[in-house]
PDB file of N, CA and C in Angstrom:
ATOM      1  N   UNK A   1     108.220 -95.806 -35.183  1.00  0.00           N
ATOM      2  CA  UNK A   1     108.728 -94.504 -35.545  1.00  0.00           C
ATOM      3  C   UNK A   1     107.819 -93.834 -36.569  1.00  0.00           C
ATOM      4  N   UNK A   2     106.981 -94.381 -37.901  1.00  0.00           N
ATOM      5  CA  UNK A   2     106.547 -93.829 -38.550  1.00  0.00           C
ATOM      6  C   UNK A   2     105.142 -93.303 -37.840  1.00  0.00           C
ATOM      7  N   UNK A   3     104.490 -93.948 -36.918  1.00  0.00           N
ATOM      8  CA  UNK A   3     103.416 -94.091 -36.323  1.00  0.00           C
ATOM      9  C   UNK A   3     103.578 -92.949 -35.599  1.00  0.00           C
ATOM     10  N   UNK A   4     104.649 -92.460 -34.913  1.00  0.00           N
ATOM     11  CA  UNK A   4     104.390 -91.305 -34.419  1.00  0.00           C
ATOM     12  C   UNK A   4     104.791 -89.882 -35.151  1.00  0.00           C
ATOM     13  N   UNK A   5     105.417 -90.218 -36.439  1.00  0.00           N
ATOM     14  CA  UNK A   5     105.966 -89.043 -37.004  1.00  0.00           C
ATOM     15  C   UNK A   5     104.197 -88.889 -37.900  1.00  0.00           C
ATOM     16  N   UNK A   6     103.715 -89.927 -38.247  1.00  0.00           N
ATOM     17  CA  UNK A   6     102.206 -89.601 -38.785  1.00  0.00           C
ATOM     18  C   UNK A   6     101.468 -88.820 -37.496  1.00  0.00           C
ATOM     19  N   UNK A   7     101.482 -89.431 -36.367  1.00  0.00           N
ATOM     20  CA  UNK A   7     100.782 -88.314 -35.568  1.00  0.00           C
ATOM     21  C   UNK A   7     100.992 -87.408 -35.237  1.00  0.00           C
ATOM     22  N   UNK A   8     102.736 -86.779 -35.254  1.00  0.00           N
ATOM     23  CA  UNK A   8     102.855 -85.521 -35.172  1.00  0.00           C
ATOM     24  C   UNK A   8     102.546 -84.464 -36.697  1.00  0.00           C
ATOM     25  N   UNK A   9     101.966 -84.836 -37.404  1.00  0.00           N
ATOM     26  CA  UNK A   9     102.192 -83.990 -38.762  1.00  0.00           C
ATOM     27  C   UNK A   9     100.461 -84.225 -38.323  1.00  0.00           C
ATOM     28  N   UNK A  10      99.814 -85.062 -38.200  1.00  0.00           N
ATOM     29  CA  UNK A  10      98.259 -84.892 -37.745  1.00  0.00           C
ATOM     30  C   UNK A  10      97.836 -83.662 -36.615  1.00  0.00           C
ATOM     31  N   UNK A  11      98.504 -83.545 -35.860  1.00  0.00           N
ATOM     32  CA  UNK A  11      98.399 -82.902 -34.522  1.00  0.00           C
ATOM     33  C   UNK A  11      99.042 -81.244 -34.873  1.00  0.00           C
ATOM     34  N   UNK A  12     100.309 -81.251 -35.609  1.00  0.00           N
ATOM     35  CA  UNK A  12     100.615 -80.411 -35.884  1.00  0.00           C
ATOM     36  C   UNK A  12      99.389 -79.286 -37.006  1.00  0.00           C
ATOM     37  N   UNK A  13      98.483 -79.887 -38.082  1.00  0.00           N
ATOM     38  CA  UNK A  13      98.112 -80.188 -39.208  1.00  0.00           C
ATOM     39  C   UNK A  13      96.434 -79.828 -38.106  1.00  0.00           C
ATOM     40  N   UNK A  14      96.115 -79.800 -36.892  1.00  0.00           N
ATOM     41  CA  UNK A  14      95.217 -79.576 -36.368  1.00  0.00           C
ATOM     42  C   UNK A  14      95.043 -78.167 -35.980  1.00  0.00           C
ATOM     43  N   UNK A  15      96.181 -77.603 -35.547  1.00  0.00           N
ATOM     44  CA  UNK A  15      96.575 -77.003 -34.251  1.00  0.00           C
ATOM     45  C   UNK A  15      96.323 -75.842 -35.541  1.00  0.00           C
ATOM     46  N   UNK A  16      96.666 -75.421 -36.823  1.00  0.00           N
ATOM     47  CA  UNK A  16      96.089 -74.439 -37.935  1.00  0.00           C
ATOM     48  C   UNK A  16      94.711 -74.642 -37.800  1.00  0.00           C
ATOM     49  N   UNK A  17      94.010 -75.219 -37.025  1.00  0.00           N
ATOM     50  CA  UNK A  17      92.359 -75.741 -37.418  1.00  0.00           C
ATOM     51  C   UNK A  17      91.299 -74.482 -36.606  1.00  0.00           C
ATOM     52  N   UNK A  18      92.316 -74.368 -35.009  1.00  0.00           N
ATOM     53  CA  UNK A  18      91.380 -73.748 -33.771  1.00  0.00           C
ATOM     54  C   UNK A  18      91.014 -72.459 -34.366  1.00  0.00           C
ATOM     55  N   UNK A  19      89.931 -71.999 -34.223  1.00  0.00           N
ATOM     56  CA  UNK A  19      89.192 -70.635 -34.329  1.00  0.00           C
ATOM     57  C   UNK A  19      89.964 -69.545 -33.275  1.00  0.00           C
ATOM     58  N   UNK A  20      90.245 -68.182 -33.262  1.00  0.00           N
ATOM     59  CA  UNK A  20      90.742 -67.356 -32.593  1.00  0.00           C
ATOM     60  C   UNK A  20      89.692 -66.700 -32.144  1.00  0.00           C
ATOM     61  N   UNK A  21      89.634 -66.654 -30.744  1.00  0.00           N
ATOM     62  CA  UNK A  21      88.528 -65.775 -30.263  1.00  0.00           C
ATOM     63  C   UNK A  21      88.999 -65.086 -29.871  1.00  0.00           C
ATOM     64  N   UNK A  22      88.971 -63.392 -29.979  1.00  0.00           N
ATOM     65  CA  UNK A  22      89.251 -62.416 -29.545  1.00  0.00           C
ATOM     66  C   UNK A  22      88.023 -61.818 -29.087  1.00  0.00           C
ATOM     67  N   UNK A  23      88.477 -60.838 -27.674  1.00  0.00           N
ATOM     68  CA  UNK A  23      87.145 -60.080 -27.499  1.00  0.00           C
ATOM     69  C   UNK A  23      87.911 -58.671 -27.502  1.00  0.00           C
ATOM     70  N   UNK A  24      86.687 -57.727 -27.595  1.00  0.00           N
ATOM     71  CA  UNK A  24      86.679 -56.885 -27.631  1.00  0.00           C
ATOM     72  C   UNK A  24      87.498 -56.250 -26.589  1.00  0.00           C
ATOM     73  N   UNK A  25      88.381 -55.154 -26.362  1.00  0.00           N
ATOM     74  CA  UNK A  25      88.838 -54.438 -25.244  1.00  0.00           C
ATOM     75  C   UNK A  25      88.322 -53.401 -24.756  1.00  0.00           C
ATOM     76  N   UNK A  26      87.510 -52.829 -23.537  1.00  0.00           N
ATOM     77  CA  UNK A  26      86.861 -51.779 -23.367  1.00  0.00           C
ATOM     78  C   UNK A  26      87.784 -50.440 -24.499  1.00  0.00           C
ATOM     79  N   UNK A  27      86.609 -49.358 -24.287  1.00  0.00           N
ATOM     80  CA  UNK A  27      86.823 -48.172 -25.093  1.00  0.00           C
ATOM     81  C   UNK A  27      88.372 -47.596 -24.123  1.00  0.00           C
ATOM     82  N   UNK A  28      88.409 -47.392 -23.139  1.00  0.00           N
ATOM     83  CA  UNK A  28      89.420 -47.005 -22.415  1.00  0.00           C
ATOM     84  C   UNK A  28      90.649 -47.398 -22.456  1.00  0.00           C
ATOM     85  N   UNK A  29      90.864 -48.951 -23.077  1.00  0.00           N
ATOM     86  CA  UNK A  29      92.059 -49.705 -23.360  1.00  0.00           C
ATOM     87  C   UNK A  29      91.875 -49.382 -25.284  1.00  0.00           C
ATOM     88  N   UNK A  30      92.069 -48.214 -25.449  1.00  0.00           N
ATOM     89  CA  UNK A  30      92.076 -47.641 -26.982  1.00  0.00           C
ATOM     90  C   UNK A  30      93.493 -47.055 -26.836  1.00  0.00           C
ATOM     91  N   UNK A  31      94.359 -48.059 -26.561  1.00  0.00           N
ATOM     92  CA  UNK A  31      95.952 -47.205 -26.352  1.00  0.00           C
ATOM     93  C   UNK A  31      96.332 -46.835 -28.430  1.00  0.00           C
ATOM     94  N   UNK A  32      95.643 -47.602 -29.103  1.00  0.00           N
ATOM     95  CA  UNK A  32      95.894 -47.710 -30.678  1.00  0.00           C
ATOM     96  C   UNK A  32      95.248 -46.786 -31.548  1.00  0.00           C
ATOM     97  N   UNK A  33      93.988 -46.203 -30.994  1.00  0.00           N
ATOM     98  CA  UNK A  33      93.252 -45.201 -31.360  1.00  0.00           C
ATOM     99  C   UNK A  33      91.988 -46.097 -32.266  1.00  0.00           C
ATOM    100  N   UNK A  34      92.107 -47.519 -32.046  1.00  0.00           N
ATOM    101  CA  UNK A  34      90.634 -47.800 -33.263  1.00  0.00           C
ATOM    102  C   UNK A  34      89.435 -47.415 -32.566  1.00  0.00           C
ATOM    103  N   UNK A  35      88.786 -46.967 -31.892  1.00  0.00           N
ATOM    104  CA  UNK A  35      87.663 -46.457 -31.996  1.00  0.00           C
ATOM    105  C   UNK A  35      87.424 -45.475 -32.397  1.00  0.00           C
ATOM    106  N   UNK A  36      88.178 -44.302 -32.612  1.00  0.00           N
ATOM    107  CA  UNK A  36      88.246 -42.994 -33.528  1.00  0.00           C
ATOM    108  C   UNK A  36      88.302 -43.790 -34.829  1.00  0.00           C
ATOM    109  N   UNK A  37      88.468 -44.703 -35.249  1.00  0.00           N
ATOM    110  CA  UNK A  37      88.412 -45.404 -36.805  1.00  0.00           C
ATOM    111  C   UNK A  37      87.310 -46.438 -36.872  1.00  0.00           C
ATOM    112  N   UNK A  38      85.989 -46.419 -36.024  1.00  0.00           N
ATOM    113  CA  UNK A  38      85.254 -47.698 -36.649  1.00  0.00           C
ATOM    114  C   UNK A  38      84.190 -47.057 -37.226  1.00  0.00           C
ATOM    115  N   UNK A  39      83.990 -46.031 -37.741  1.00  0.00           N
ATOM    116  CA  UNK A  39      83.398 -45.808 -39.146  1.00  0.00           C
ATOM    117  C   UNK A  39      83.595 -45.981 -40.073  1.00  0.00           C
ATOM    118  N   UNK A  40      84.922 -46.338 -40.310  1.00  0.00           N
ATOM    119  CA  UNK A  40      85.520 -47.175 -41.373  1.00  0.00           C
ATOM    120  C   UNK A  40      85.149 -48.529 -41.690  1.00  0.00           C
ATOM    121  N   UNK A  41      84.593 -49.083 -41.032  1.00  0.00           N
ATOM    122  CA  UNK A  41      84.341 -50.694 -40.826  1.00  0.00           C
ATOM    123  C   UNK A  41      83.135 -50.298 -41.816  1.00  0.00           C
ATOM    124  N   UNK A  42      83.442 -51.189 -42.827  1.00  0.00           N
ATOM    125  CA  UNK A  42      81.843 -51.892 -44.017  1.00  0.00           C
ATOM    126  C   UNK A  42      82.698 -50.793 -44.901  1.00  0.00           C
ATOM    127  N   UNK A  43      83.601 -50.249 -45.515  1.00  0.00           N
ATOM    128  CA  UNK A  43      84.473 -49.707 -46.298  1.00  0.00           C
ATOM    129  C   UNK A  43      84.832 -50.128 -46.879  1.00  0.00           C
ATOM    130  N   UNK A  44      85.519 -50.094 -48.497  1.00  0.00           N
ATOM    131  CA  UNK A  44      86.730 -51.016 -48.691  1.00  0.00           C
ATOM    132  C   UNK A  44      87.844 -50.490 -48.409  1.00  0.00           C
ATOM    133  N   UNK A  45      88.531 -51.818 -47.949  1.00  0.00           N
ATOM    134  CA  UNK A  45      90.027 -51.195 -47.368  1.00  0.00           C
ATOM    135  C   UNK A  45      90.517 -50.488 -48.773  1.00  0.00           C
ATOM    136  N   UNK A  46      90.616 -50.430 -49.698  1.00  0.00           N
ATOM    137  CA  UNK A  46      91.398 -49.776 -51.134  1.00  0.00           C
ATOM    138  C   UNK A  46      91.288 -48.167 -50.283  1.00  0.00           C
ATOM    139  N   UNK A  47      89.911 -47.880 -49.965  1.00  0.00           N
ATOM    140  CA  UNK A  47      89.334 -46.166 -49.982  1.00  0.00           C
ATOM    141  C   UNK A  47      89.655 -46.061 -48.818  1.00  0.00           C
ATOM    142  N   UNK A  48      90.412 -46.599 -47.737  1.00  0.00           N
ATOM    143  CA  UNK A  48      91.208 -45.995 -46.537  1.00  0.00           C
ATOM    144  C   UNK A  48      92.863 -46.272 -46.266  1.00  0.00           C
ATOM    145  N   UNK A  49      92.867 -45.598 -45.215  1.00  0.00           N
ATOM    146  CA  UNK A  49      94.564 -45.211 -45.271  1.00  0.00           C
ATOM    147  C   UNK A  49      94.473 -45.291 -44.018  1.00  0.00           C
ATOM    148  N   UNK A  50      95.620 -46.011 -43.139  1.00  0.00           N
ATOM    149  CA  UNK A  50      96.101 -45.898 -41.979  1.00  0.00           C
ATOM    150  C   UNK A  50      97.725 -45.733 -41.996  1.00  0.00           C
ATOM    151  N   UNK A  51      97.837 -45.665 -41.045  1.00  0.00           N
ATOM    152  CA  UNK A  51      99.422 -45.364 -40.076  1.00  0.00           C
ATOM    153  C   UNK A  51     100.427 -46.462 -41.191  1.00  0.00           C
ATOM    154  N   UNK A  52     101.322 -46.754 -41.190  1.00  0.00           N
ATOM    155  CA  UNK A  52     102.349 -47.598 -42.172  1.00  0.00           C
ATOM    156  C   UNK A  52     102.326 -48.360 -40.522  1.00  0.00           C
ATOM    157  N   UNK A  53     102.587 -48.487 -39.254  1.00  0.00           N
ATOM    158  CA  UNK A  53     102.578 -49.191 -38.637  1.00  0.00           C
ATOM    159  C   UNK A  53     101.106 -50.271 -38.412  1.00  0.00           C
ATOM    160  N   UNK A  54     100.030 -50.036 -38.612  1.00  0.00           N
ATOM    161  CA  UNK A  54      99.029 -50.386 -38.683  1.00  0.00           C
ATOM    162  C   UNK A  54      99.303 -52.255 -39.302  1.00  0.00           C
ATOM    163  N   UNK A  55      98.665 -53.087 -38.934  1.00  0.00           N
ATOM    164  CA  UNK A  55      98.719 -54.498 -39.339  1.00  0.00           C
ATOM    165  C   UNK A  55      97.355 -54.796 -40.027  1.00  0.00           C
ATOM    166  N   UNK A  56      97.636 -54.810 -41.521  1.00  0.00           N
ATOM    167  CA  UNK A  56      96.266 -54.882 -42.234  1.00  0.00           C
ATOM    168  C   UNK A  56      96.336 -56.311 -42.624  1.00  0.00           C
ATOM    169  N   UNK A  57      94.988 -56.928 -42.030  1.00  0.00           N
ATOM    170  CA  UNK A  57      95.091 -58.334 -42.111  1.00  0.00           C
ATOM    171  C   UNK A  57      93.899 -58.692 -43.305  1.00  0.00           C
ATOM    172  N   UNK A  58      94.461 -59.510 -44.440  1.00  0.00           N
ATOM    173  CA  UNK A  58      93.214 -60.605 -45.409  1.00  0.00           C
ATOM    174  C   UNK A  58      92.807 -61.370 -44.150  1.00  0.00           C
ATOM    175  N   UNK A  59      91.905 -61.957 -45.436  1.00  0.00           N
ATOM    176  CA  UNK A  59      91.302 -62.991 -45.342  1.00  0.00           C
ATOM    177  C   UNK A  59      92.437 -64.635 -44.762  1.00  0.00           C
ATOM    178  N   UNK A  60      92.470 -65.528 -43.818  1.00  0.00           N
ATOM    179  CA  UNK A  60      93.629 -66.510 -43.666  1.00  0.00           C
ATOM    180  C   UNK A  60      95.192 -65.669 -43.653  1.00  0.00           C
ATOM    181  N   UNK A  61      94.933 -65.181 -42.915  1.00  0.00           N
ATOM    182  CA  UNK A  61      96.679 -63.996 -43.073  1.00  0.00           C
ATOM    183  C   UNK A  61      96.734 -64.899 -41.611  1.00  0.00           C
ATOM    184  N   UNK A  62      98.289 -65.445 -41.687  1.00  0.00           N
ATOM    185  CA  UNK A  62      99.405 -65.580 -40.703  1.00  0.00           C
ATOM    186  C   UNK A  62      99.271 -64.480 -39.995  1.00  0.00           C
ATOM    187  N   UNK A  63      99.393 -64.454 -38.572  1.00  0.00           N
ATOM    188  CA  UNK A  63      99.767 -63.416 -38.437  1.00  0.00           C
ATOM    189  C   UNK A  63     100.641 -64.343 -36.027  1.00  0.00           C
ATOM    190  N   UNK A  64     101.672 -63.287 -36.011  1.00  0.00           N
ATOM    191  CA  UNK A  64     101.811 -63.623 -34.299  1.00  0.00           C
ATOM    192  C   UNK A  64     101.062 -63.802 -33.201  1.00  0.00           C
ATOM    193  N   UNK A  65     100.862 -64.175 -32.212  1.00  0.00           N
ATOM    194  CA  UNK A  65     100.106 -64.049 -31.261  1.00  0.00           C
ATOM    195  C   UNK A  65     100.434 -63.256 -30.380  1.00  0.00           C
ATOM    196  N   UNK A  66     101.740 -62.484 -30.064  1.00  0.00           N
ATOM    197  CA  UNK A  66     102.226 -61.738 -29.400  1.00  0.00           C
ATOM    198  C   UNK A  66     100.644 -60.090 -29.563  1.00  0.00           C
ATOM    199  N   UNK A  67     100.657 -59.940 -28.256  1.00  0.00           N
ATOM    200  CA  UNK A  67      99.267 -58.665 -27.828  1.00  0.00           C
ATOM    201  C   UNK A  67     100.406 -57.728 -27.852  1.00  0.00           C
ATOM    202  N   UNK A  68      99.995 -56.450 -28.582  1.00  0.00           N
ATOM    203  CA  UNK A  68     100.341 -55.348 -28.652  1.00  0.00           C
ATOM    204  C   UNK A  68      99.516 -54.245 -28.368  1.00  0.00           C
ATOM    205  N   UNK A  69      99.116 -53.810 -27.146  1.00  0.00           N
ATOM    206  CA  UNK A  69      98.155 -52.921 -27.157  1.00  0.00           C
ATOM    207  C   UNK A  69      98.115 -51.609 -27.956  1.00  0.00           C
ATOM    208  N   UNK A  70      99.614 -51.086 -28.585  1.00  0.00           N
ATOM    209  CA  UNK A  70      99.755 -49.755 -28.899  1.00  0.00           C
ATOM    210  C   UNK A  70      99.577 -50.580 -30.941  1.00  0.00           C
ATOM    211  N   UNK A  71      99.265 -51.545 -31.268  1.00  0.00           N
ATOM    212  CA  UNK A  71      99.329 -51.829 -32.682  1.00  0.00           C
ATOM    213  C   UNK A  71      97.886 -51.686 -33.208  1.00  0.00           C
ATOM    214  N   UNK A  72      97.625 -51.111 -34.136  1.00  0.00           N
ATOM    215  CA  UNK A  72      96.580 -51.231 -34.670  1.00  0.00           C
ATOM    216  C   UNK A  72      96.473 -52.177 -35.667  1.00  0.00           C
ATOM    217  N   UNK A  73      95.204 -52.905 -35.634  1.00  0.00           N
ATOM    218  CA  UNK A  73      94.406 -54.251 -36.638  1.00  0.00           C
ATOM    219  C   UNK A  73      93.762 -53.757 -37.472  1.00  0.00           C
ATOM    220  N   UNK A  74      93.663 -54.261 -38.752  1.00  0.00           N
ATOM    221  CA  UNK A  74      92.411 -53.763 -39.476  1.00  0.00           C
ATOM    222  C   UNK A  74      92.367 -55.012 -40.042  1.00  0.00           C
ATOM    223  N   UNK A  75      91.323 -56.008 -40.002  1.00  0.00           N
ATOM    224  CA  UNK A  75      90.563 -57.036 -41.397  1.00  0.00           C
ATOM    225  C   UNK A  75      89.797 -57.153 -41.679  1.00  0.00           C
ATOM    226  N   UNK A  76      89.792 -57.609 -43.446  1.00  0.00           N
ATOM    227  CA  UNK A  76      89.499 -57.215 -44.384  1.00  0.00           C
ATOM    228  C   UNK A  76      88.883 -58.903 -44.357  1.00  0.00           C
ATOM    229  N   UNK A  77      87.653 -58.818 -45.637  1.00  0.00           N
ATOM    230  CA  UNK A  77      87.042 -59.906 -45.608  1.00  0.00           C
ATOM    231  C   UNK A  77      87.536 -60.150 -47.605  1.00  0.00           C
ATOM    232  N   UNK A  78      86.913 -60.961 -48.193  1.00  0.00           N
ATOM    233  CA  UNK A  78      87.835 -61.744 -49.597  1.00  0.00           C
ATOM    234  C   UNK A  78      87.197 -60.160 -50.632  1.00  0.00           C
ATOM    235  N   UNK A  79      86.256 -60.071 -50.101  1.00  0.00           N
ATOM    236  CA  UNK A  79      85.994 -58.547 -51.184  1.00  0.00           C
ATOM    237  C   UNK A  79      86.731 -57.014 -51.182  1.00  0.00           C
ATOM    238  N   UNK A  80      87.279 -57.589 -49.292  1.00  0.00           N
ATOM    239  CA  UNK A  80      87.995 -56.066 -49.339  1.00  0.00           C
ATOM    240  C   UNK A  80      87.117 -55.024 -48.592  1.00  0.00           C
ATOM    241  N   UNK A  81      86.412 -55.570 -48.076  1.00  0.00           N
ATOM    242  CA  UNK A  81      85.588 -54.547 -47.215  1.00  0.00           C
ATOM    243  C   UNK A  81      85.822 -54.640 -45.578  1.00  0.00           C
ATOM    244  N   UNK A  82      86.418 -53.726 -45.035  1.00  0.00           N
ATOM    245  CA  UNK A  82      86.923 -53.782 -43.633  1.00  0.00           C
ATOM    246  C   UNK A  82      85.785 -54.537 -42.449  1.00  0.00           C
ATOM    247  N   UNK A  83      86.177 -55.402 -41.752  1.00  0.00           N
ATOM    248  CA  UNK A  83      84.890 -55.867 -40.871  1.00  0.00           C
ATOM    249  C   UNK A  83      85.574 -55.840 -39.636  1.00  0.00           C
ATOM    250  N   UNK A  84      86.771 -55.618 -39.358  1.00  0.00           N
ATOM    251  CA  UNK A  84      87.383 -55.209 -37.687  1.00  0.00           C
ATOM    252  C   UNK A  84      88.534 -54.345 -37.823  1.00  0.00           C
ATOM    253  N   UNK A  85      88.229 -52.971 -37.040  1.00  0.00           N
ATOM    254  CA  UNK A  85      89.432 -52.405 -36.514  1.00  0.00           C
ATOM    255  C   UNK A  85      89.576 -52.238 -34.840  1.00  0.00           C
ATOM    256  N   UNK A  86      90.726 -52.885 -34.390  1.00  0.00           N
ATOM    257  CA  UNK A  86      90.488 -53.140 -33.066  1.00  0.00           C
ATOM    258  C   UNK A  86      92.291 -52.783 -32.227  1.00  0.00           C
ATOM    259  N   UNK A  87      92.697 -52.492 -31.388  1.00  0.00           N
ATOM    260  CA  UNK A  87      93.991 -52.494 -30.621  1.00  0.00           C
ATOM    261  C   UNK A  87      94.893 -54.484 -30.786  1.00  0.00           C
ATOM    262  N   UNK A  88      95.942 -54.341 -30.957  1.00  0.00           N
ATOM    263  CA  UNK A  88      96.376 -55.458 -30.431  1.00  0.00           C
ATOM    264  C   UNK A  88      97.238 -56.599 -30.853  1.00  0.00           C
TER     265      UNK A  88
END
């Protein structure tokens, strides 16, 4: 019993580990409007303003996996300078 409750807290304790690869969505799947906003990108987020619906993500931010094409992304790197605004 302990043998497997250690491997589920290992396995569990992994599964925070995987890298998220997202790709890009053509310009046409802009149901969110970020390509009218990637001049903003290399900014600091402080000196911009988006929508109150908008999902402004740090650095290690939790966030769902549920795809929202109509949500807008924005993250921010540990200084605060925007490096993706993207649909989703």
């Amino acid at each position: 019993m302990r043998i497997w409750f250690f491997c589920m807290i290992g396995i569990l304790g992994l599964m925070g580990c995987k890298e998220e690869v997202v790709e890009d969505l053509p310009q046409d799947n802009d149901v969110c409007g970020a390509v009218a906003l990637q001049d903003l990108v290399g900014t600091p987020i402080a000196e911009a303003s988006f929508d109150e619906s908008a999902r402004i993500l740090s650095p290690n931010s939790v966030v769902t996996l549920d795809h929202r094409p109509d949500r807008l992304n924005v993250t921010h790197d540990e200084d605060g300078i925007i490096t993706r605004i993207y649909c989703g």
